[in-house]
Protein backbone atom coordinates (compact mmCIF):
# COMPACT_ATOMS: atom_id res chain seq x y z
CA UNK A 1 -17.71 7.53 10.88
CA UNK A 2 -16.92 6.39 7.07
CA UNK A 3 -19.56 6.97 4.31
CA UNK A 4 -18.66 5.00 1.24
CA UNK A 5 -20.22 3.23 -1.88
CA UNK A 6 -19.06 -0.37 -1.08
CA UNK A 7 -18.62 -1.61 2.34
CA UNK A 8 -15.00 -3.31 1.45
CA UNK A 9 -13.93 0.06 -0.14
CA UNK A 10 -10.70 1.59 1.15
CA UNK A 11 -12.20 4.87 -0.39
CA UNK A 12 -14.52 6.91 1.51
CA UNK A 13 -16.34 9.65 0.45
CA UNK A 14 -16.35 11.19 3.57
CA UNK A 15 -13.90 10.12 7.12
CA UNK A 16 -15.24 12.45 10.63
CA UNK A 17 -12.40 12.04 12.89
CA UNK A 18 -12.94 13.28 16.47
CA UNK A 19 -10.44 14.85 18.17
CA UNK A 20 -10.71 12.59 21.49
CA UNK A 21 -9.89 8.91 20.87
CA UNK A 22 -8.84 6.34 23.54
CA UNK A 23 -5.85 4.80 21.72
CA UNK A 24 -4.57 7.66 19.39
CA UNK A 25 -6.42 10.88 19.18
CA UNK A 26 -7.48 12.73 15.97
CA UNK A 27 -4.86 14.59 14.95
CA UNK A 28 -2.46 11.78 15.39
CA UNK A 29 -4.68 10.12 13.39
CA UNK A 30 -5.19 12.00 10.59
CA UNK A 31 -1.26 12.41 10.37
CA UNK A 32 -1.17 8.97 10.25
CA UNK A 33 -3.33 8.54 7.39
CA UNK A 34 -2.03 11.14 5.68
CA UNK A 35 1.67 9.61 5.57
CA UNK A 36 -0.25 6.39 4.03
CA UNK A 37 -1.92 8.27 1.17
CA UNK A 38 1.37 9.59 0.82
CA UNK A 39 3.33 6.42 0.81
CA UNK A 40 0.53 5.35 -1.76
CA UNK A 41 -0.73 2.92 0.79
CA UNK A 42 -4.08 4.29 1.01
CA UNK A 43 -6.12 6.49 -1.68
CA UNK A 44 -6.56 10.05 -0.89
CA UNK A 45 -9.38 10.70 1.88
CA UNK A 46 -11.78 13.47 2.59
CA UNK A 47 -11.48 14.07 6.31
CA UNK A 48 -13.53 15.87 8.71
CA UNK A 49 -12.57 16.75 12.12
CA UNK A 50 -15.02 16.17 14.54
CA UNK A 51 -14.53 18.29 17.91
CA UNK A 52 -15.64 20.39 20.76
CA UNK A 53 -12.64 22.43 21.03
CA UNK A 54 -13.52 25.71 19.76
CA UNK A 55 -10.32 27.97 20.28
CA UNK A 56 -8.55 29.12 16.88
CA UNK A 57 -5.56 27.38 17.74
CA UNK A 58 -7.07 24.05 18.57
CA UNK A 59 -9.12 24.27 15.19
CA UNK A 60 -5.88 25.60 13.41
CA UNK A 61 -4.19 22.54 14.28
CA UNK A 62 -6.51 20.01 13.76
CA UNK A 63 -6.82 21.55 9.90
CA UNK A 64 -3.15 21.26 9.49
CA UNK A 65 -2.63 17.69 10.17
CA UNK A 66 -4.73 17.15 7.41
CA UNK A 67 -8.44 17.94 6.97
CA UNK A 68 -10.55 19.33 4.74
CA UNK A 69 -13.20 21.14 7.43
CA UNK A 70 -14.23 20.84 11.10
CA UNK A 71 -17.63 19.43 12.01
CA UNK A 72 -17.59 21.39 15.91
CA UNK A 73 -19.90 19.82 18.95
CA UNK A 74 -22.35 19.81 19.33
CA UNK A 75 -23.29 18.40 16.38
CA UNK A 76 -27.03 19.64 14.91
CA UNK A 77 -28.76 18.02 12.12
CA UNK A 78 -28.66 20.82 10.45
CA UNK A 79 -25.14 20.90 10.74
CA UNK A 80 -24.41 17.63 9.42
CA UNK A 81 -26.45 18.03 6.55
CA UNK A 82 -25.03 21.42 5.50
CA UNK A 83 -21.65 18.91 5.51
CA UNK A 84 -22.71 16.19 3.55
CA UNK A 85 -24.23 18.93 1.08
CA UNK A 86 -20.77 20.50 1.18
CA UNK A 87 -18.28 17.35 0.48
CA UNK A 88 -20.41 14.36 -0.35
């Protein structure tokens, strides 16, 4: 999930990655992207994680490939919205 101003933006205001993806998961992911904004390929990204692992070390990890917070499952609407208050 992207939220953004313009639909052909390359700048979001806010990425949720999930952890579990079929073809590359999250954290792969989010390495990924983070080599691009490097490389000056991409502009800088705010990136959420977006997971039902709970332990410390899973969260740990996911944060140090690259995101800002962690959104955990399930996901409340209450939740969300204290998120989007947060970063957007």
């Amino acid at each position: 999930l992207a939220v953004s101003d313009k639909s052909d933006d390359m700048q979001y205001k806010l990425v949720i990655m999930d952890y579990e993806m079929p073809e590359m998961n999250g954290p792969e992911c989010v390495m990924e992207i983070s080599e691009m904004i490097t490389q000056g390929e991409l502009p800088s990204q705010n990136i959420i994680g977006h997971t039902a692992y709970s332990s410390n070390e899973d969260l740990n990890y996911f944060m140090k490939c690259g995101l800002i917070d962690v959104l955990e499952k399930p996901v409340t609407e209450s939740s969300l919205q204290n998120l989007l208050d947060k970063w957007v």
